[in-house]
C-alpha atoms as a PDB file:
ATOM      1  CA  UNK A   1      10.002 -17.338  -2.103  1.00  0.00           C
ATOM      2  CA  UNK A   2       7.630 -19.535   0.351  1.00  0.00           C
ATOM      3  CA  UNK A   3       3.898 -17.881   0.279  1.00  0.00           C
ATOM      4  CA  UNK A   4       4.432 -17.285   4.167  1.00  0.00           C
ATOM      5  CA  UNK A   5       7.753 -14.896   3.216  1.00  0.00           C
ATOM      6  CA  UNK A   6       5.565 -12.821   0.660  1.00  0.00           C
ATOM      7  CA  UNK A   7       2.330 -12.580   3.454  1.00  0.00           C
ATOM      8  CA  UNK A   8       5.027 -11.555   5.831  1.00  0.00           C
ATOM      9  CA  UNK A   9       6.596  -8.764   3.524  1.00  0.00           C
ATOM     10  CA  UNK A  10       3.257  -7.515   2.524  1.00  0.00           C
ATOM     11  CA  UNK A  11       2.068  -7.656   5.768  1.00  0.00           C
ATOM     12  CA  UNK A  12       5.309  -6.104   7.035  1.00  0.00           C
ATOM     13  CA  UNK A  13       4.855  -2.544   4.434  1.00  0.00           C
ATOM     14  CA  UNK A  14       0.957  -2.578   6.106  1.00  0.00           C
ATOM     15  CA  UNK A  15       2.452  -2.315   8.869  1.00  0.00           C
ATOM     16  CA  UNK A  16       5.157   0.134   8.249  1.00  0.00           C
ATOM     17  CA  UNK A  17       2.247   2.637   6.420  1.00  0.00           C
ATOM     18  CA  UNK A  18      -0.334   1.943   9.345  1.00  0.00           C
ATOM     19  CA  UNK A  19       2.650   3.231  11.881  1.00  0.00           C
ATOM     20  CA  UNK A  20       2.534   6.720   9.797  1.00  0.00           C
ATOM     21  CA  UNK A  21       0.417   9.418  11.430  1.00  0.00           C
ATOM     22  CA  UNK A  22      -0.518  10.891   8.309  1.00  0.00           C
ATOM     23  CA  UNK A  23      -1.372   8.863   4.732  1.00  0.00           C
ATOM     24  CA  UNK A  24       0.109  11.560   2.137  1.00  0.00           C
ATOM     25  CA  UNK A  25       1.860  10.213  -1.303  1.00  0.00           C
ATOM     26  CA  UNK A  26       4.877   9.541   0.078  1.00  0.00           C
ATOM     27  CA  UNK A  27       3.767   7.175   2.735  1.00  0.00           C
ATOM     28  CA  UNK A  28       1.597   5.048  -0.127  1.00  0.00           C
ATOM     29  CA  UNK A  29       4.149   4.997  -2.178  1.00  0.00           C
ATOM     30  CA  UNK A  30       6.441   3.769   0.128  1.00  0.00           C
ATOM     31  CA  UNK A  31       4.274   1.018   0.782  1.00  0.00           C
ATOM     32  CA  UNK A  32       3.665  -0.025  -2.871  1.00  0.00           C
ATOM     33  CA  UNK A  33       7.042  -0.114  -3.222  1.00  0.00           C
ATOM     34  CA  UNK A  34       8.047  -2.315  -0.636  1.00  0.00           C
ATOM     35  CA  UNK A  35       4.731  -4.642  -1.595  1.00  0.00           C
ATOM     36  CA  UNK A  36       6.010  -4.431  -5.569  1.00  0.00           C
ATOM     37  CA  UNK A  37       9.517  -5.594  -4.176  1.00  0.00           C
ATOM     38  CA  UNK A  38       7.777  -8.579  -2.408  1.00  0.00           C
ATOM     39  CA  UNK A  39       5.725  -9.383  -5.525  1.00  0.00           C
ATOM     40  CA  UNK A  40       8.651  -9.185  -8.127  1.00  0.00           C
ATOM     41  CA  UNK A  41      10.624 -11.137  -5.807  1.00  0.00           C
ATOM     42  CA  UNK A  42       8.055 -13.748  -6.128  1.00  0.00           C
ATOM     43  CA  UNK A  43       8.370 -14.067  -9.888  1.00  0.00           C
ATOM     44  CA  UNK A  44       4.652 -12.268 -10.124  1.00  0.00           C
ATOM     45  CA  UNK A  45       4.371 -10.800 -13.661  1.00  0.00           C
ATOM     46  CA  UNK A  46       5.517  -7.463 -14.206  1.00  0.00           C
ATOM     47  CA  UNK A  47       2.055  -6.072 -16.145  1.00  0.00           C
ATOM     48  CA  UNK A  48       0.678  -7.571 -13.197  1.00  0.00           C
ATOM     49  CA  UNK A  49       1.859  -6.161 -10.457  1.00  0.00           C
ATOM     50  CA  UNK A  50       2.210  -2.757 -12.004  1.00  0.00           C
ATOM     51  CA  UNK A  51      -2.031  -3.116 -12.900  1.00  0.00           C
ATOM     52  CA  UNK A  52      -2.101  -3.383  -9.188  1.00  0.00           C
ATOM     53  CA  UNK A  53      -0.526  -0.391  -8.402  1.00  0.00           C
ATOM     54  CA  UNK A  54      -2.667   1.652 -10.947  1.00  0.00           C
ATOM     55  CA  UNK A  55      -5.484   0.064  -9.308  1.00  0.00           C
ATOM     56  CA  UNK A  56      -4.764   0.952  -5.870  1.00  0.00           C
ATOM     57  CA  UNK A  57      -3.676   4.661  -6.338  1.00  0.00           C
ATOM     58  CA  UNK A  58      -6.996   4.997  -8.219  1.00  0.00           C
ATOM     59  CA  UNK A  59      -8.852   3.483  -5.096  1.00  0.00           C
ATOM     60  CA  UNK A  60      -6.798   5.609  -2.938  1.00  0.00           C
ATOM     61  CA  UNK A  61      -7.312   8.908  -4.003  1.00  0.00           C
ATOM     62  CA  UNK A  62      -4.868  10.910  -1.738  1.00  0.00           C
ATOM     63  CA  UNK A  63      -6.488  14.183  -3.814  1.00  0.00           C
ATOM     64  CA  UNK A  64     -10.067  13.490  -2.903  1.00  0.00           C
ATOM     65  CA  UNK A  65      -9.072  13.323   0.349  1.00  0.00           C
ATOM     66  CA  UNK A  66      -7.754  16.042   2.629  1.00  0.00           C
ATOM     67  CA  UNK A  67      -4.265  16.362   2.278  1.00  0.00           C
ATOM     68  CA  UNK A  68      -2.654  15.203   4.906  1.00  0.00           C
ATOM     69  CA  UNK A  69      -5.570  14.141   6.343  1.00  0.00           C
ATOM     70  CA  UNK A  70      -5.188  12.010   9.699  1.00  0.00           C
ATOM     71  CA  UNK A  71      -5.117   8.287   9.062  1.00  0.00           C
ATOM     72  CA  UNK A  72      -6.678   7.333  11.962  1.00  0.00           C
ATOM     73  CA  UNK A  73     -10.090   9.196  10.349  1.00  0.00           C
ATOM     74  CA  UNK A  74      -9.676   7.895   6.783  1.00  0.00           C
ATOM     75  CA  UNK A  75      -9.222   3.932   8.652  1.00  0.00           C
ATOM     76  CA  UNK A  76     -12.235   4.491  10.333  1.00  0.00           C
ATOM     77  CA  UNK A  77     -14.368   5.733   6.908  1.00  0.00           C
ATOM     78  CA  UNK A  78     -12.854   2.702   5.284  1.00  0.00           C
ATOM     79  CA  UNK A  79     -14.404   0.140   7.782  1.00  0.00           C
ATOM     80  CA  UNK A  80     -17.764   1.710   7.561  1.00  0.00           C
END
């Protein structure tokens, strides 16, 4: 897989999880999914790409957060 195709897929799950009105567990996990599929695809190390999703859920902490709190709010708290 060219780079561009794995930007594109990863940018594509973004995309899909940004269109969801509210970030629960479901939603991120959708997302890793779709960017571990990418990443696989791409002959990226399995140990790898599943430190990467234990990294991210423990940067996203869906339980410190409100649950089913509105994306919109926890978008703009990230870019402050």
């Amino acid at each position: 897989m060219v780079l561009a195709e794995l930007g594109g897929q990863i940018a594509s799950a973004l995309q899909k999880m940004s269109n969801v009105t509210i970030i629960d567990e479901k939603a991120l996990n959708e997302c890793l999914k779709e960017i571990t599929r990418a990443l696989l695809h791409s002959d990226v190390s399995f140990p790898l790409v599943r430190e990467m999703q234990n990294n991210i859920k423990k940067i996203v902490n869906l339980e410190e957060l409100a649950a089913g709190h509105n994306k919109r709010r926890i978008i703009e708290l990230g870019y402050l």
